[in-house]
Protein backbone atom coordinates (compact mmCIF):
# COMPACT_ATOMS: atom_id res chain seq x y z
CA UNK A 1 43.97 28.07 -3.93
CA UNK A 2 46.63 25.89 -2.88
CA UNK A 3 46.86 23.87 -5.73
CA UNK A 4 47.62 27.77 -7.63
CA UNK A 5 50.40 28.90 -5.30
CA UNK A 6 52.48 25.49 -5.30
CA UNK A 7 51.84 25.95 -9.11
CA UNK A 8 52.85 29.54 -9.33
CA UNK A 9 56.22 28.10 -7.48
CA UNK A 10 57.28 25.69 -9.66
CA UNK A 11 56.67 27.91 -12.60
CA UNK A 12 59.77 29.26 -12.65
CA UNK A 13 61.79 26.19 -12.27
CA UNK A 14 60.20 24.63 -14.95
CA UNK A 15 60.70 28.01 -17.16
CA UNK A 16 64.52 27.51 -16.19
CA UNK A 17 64.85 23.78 -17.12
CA UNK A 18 62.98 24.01 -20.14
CA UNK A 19 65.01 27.40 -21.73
CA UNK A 20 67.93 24.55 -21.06
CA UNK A 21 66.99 22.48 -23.74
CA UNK A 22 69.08 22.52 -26.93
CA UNK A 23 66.15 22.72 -29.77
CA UNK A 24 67.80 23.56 -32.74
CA UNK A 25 71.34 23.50 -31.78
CA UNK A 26 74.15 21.92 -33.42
CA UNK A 27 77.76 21.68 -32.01
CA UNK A 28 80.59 23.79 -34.60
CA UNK A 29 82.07 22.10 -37.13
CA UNK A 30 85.62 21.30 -36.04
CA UNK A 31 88.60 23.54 -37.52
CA UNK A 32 90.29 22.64 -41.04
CA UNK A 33 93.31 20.08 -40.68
CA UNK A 34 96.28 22.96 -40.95
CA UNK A 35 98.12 22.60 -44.42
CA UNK A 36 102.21 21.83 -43.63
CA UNK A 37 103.95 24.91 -45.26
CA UNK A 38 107.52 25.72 -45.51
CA UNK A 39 109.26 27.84 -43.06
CA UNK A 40 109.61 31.66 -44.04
CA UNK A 41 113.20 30.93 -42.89
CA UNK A 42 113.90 28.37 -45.51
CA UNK A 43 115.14 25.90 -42.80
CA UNK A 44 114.02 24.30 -39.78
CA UNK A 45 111.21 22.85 -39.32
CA UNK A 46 108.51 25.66 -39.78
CA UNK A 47 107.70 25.15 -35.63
CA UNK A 48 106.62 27.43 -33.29
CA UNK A 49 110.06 28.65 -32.83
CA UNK A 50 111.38 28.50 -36.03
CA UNK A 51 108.87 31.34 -36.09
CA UNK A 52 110.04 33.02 -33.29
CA UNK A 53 113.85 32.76 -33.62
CA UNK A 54 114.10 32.93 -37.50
CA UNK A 55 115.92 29.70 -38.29
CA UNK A 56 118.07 31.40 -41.04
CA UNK A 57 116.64 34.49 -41.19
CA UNK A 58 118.12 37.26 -43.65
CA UNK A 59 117.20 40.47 -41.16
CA UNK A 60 119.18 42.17 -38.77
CA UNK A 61 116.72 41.28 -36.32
CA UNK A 62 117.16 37.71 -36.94
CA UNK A 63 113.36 37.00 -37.06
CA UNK A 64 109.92 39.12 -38.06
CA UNK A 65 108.28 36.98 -35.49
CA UNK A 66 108.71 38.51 -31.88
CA UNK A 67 109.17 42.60 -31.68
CA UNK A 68 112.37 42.60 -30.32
CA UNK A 69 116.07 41.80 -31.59
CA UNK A 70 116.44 37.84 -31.98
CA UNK A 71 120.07 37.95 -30.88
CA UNK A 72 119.42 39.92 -27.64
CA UNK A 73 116.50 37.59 -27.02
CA UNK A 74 118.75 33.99 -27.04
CA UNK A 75 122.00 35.61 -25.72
CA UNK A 76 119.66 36.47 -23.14
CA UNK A 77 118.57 33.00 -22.51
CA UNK A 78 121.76 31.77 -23.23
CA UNK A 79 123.95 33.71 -21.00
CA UNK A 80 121.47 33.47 -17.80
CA UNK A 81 120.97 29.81 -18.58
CA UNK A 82 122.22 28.66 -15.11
CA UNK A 83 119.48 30.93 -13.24
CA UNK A 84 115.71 29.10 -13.05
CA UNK A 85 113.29 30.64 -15.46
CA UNK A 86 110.28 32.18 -14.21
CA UNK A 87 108.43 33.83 -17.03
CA UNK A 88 109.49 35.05 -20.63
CA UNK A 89 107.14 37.17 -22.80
CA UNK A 90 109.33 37.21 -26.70
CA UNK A 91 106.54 40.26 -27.88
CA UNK A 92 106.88 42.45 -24.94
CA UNK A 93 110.86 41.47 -24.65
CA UNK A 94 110.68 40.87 -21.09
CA UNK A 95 112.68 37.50 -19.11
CA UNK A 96 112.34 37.09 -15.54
CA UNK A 97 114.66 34.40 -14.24
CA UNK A 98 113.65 33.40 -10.06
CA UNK A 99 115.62 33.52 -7.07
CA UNK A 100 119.13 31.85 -7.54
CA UNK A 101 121.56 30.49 -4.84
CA UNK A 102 124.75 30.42 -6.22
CA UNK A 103 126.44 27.12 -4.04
CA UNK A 104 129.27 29.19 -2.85
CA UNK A 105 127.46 31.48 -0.87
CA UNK A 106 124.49 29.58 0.53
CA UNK A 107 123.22 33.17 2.51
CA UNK A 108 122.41 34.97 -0.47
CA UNK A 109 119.98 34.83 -3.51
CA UNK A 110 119.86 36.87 -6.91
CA UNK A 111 116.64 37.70 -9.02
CA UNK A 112 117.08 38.81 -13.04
CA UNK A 113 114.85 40.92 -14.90
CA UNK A 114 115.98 41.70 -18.42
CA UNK A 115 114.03 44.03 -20.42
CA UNK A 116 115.04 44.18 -24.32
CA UNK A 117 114.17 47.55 -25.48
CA UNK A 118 114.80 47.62 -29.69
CA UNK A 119 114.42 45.44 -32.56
CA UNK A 120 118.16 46.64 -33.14
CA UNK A 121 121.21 45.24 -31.85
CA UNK A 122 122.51 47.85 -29.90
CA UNK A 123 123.96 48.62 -26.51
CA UNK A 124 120.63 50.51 -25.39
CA UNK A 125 118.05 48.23 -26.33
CA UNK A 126 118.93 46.08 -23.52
CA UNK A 127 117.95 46.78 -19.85
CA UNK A 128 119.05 44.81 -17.04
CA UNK A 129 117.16 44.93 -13.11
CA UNK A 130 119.12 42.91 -10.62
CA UNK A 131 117.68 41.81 -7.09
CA UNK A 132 119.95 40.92 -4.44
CA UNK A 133 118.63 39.19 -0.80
CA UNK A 134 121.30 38.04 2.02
CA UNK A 135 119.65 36.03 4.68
CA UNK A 136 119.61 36.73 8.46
CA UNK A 137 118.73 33.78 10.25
CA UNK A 138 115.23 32.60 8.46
CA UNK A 139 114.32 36.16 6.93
CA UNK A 140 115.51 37.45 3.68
CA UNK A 141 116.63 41.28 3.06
CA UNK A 142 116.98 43.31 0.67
CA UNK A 143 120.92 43.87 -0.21
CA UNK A 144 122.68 46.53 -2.48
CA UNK A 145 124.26 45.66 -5.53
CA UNK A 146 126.95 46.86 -7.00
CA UNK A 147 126.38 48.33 -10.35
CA UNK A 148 129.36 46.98 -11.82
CA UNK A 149 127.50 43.51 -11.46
CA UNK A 150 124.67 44.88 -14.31
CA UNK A 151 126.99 46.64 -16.38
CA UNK A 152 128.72 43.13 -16.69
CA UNK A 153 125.80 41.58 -17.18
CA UNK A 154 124.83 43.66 -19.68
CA UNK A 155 128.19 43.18 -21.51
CA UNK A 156 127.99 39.73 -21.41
CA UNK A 157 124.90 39.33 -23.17
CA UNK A 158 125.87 42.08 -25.67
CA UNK A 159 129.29 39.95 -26.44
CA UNK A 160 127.37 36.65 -27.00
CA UNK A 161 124.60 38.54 -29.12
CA UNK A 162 127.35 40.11 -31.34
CA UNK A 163 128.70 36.58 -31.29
CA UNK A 164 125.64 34.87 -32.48
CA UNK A 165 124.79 37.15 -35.45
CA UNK A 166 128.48 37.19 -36.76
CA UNK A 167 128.03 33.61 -36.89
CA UNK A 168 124.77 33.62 -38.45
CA UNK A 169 126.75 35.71 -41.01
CA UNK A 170 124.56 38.73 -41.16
CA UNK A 171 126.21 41.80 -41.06
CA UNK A 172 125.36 45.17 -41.31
């Protein structure tokens, strides 16, 4: 009888250890070698962000890759340059840039969030969210901004978009 039970316990470890084995099981072939093709933009490289940016892209959009206007996109990146990147997302059109110090006033921090709206180049496809912190002693606060700060912002970005696809040489 005890020979049964210590049986009947190790039945279902060795019911466990042997549906482990691989009988019959192969690993998957590996993936084809990728065949080098030009870019869609005639020049570059064909890269990841040849893809993304368009290279020399004929559209107003400056690229069929991300869902959002090219030229916003890297005016974006461009004109926020000097703030630390947190997170960008090119098909949902969203940059968040982290909390920046600016040297000359060591008591107070900014936070970007720029949100581009349209494929189109236009004043309302971009949207700008500005955070502003001023420090008492060791604890950060929340601070007002001024509005004028976004609206400049804004027009900054808009200027060196406007820039970048006159010099691309597509015009509308």
């Amino acid at each position: 009888m005890m020979m049964i039970k210590r049986f009947l316990m190790f039945l279902p470890l060795i019911c466990v250890l042997g549906g482990c084995a691989a009988v019959g099981i192969e690993p998957d072939a590996p993936p084809p070698e990728p065949v080098a093709t030009p870019s869609a933009s005639g020049g570059g490289n064909g890269g990841l962000i040849d893809k993304w940016f368009g290279g020399n892209s004929t559209r107003e959009g400056g690229s069929g890759g991300i869902a959002v206007n090219s030229f916003l996109w890297r005016a974006s990146l461009d004109t926020m340059s000097f703030m630390p990147l947190k997170h960008s997302d090119p098909f949902g059109g969203v940059i968040n840039y982290d909390w920046y110090t600016p040297p000359e006033s060591p008591g107070e921090r900014l936070k970007v969030t720029i949100y581009i709206l349209d494929r189109q180049l236009r004043a309302d496809g971009l949207r700008i969210s500005v955070f502003r912190q001023t420090r008492t002693g060791s604890i950060w606060r929340s601070a007002t901004i001024d509005p004028k700060t976004t609206r400049e912002l804004e027009n900054a970005i808009l200027k060196r978009a406007r820039e970048m696809r006159i010099a691309s040489g597509i015009i509308k």
